[in-house]
Protein backbone atom coordinates (compact mmCIF):
# COMPACT_ATOMS: atom_id res chain seq x y z
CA UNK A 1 170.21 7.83 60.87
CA UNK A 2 170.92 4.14 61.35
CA UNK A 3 169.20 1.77 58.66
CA UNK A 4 166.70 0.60 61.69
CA UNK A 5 165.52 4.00 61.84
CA UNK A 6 165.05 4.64 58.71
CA UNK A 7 163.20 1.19 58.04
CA UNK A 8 160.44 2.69 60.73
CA UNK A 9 159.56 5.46 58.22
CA UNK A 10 158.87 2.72 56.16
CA UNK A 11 156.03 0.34 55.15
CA UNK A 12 155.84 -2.96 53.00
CA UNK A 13 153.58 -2.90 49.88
CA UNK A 14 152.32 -5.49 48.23
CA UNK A 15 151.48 -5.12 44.16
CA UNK A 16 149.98 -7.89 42.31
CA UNK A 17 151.10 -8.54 39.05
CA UNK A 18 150.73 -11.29 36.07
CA UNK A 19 153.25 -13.90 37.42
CA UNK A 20 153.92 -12.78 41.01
CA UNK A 21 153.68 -10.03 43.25
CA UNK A 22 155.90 -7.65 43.63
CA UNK A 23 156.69 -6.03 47.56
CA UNK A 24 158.11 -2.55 47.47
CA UNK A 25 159.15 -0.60 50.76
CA UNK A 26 157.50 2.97 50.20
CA UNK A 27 157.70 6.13 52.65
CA UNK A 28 154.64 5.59 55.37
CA UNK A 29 153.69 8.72 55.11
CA UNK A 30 152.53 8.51 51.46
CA UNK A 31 151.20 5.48 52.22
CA UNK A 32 148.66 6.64 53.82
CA UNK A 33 147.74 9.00 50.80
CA UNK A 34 146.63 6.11 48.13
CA UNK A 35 146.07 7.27 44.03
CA UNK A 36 142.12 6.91 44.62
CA UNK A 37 140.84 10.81 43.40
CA UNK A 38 140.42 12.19 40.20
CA UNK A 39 142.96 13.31 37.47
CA UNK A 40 143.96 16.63 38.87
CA UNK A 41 144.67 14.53 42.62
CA UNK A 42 148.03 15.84 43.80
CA UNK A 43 149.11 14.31 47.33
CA UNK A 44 150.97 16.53 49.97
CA UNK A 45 154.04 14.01 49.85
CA UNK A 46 156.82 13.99 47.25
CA UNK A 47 155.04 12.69 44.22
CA UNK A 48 157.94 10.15 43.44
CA UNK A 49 156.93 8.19 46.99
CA UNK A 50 153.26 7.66 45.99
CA UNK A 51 152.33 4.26 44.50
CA UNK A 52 150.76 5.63 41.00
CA UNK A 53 147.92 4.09 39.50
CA UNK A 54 149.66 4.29 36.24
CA UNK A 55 153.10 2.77 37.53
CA UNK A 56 150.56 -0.46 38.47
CA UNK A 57 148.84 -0.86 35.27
CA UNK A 58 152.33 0.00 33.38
CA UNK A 59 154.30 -2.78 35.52
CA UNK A 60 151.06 -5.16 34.50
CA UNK A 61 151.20 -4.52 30.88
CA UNK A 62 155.37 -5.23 30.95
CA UNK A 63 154.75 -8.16 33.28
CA UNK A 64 152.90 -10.00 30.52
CA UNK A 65 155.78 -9.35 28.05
CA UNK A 66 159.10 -11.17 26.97
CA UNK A 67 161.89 -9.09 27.21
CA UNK A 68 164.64 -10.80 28.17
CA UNK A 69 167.66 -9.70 26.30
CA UNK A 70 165.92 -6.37 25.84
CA UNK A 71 167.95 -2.93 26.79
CA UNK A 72 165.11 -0.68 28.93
CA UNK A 73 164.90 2.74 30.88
CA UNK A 74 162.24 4.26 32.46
CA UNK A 75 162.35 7.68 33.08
CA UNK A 76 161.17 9.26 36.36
CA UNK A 77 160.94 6.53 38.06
CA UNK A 78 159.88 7.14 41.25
CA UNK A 79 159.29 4.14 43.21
CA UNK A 80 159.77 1.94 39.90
CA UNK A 81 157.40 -0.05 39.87
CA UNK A 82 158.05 -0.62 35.97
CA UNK A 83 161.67 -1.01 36.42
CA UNK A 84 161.02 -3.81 38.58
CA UNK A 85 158.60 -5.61 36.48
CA UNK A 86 160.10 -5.07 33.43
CA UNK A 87 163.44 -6.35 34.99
CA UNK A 88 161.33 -9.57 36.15
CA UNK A 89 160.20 -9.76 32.64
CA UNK A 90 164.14 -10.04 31.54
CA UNK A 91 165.46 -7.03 30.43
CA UNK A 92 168.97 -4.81 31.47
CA UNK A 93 166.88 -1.62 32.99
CA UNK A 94 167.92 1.55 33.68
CA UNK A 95 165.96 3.28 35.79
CA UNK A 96 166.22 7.22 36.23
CA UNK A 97 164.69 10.33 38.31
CA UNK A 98 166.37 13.56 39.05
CA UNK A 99 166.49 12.92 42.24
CA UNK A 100 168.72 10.51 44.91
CA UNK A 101 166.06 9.37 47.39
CA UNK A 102 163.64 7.28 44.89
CA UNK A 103 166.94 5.56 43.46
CA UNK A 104 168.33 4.62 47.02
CA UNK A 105 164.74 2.86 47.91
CA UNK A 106 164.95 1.39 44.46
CA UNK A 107 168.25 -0.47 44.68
CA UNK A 108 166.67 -1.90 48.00
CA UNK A 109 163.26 -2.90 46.30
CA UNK A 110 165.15 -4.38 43.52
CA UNK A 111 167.79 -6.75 46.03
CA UNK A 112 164.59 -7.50 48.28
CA UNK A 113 162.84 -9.00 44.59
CA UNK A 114 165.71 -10.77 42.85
CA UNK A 115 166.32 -8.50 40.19
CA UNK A 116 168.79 -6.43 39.15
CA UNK A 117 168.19 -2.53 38.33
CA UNK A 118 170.77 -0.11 37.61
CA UNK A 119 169.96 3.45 38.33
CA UNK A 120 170.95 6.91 37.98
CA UNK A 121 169.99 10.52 38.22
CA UNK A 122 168.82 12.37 35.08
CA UNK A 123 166.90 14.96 34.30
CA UNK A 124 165.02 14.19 30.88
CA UNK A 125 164.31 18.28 30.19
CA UNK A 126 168.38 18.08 29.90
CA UNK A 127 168.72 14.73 28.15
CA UNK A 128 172.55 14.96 26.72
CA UNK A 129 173.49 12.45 29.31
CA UNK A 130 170.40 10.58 28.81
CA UNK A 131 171.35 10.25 24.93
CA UNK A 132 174.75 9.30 25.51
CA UNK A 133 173.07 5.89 27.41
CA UNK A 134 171.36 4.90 24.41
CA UNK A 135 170.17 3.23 22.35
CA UNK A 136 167.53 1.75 24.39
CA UNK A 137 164.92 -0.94 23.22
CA UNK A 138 162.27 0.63 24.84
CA UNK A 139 161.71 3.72 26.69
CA UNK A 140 159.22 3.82 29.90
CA UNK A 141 157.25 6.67 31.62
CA UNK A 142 154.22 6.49 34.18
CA UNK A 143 152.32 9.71 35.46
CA UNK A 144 155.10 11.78 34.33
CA UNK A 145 152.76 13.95 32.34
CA UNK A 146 151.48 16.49 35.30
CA UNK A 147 151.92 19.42 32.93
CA UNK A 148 151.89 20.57 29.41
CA UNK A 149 155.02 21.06 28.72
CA UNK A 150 156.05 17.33 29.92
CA UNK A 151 154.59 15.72 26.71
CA UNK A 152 157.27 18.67 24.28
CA UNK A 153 160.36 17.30 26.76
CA UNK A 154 159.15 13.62 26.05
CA UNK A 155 158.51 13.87 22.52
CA UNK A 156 162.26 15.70 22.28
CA UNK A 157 164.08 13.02 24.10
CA UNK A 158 162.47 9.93 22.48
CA UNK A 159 164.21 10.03 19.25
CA UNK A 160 167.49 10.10 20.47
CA UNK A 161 166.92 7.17 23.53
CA UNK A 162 164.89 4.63 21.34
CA UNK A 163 162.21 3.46 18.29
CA UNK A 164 159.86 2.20 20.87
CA UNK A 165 158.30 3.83 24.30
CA UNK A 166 155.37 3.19 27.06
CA UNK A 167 153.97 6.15 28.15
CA UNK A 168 151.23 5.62 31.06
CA UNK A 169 148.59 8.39 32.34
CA UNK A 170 145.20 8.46 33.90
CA UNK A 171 144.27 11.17 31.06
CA UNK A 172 145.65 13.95 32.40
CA UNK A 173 146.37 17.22 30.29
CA UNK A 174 149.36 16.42 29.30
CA UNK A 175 148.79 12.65 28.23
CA UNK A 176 146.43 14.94 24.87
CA UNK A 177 149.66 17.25 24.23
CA UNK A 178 151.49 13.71 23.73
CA UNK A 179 148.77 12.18 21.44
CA UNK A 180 148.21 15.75 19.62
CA UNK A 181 152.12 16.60 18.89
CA UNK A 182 153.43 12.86 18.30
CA UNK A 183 155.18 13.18 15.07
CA UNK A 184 153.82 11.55 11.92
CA UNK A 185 157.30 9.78 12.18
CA UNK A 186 155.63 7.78 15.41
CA UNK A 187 152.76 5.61 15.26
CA UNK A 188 150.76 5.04 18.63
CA UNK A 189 148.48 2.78 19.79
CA UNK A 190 146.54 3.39 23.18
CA UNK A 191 144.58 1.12 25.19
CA UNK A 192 142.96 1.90 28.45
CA UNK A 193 143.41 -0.44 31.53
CA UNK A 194 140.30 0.73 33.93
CA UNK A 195 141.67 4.80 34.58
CA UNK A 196 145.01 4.42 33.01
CA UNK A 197 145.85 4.74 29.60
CA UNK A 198 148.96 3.40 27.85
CA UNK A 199 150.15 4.71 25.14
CA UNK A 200 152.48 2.81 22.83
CA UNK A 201 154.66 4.77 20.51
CA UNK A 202 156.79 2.91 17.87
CA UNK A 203 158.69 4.60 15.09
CA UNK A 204 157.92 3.66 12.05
């Protein structure tokens, strides 16, 4: 497939954020299938090609920040809507997913707004490689939390990538497991932006 063909599966987004909007290519077909239902609202598209609710109000909340200087990955990235802002914001960002097609669209969406992203495949239920990346100055995740068992693999990880994470979730199941099972060792404060809660965890 030539890149011309490809670009006509395609379709420009626009995101507004604190100091500029971002514009993100994104697979049409998800396009078409906006984050507008409920908590248990699962589109018939790869989830990583959906423009999240909680990847918006995460890339808002890092807009607003300084953090240039600042060592950052994000973990299932998806589109990266994060990555991008929090690269905007000044930090070196890693941005991860297990899979190749969100990080190919990313390195475009990052060239297209100035910034630079490195990515790479990872799987955080395995997260030796992850580890071996680290430290990190802060960890980020947005609607990663679809099951249980998401918030254990998180919680795992975390103390061997960073002191400080982001989580972001519309209050879905999993987003309680992470607030019931955080570790005395980790302090979190939560704030809700409209549907989307983000949950700060910093290690004490």
């Amino acid at each position: 497939m030539n890149p011309a063909e490809e670009d006509e599966d395609l379709v420009t987004q626009t995101v507004e954020l604190p100091g500029g909007e971002l514009r993100v290519l994104q697979p049409a077909e998800s396009a078409e299938l906006p984050d507008e239902g409920g908590i248990k609202w699962a589109p018939l598209v790869d989830y990583w090609s959906v423009i999240w609710r909680s990847g918006v109000g995460l890339a808002r909340e890092l807009a607003a920040e300084d953090l240039r200087g600042r060592r950052v990955i994000e973990l299932g990235c998806g589109l990266g809507l994060p990555s991008l802002a929090a690269a905007r914001a000044g930090a070196e960002v890693l941005a991860t997913d297990a899979y190749p097609e969100p990080l190919e669209l990313l390195d475009r969406n990052a060239a297209a707004n100035g910034v630079e992203v490195e990515t790479a495949i990872a799987d955080w239920y395995r997260p030796g490689a992850l580890a071996d990346r680290g430290p990190f100055d802060l960890a980020l995740a947005a609607d990663v939390l679809y099951i249980d068992q998401a918030a254990d693999a998180i919680l795992e990880l975390l103390p061997s990538l960073t002191r400080e994470a982001m989580v972001a979730d519309p209050g879905r199941s999993g987003s309680r497991e992470l607030l019931r099972k955080a570790p005395p060792a980790w302090a979190v404060e939560s704030t809700k932006r409209g549907i989307v809660e983000i949950h700060r965890l910093s290690r004490r």
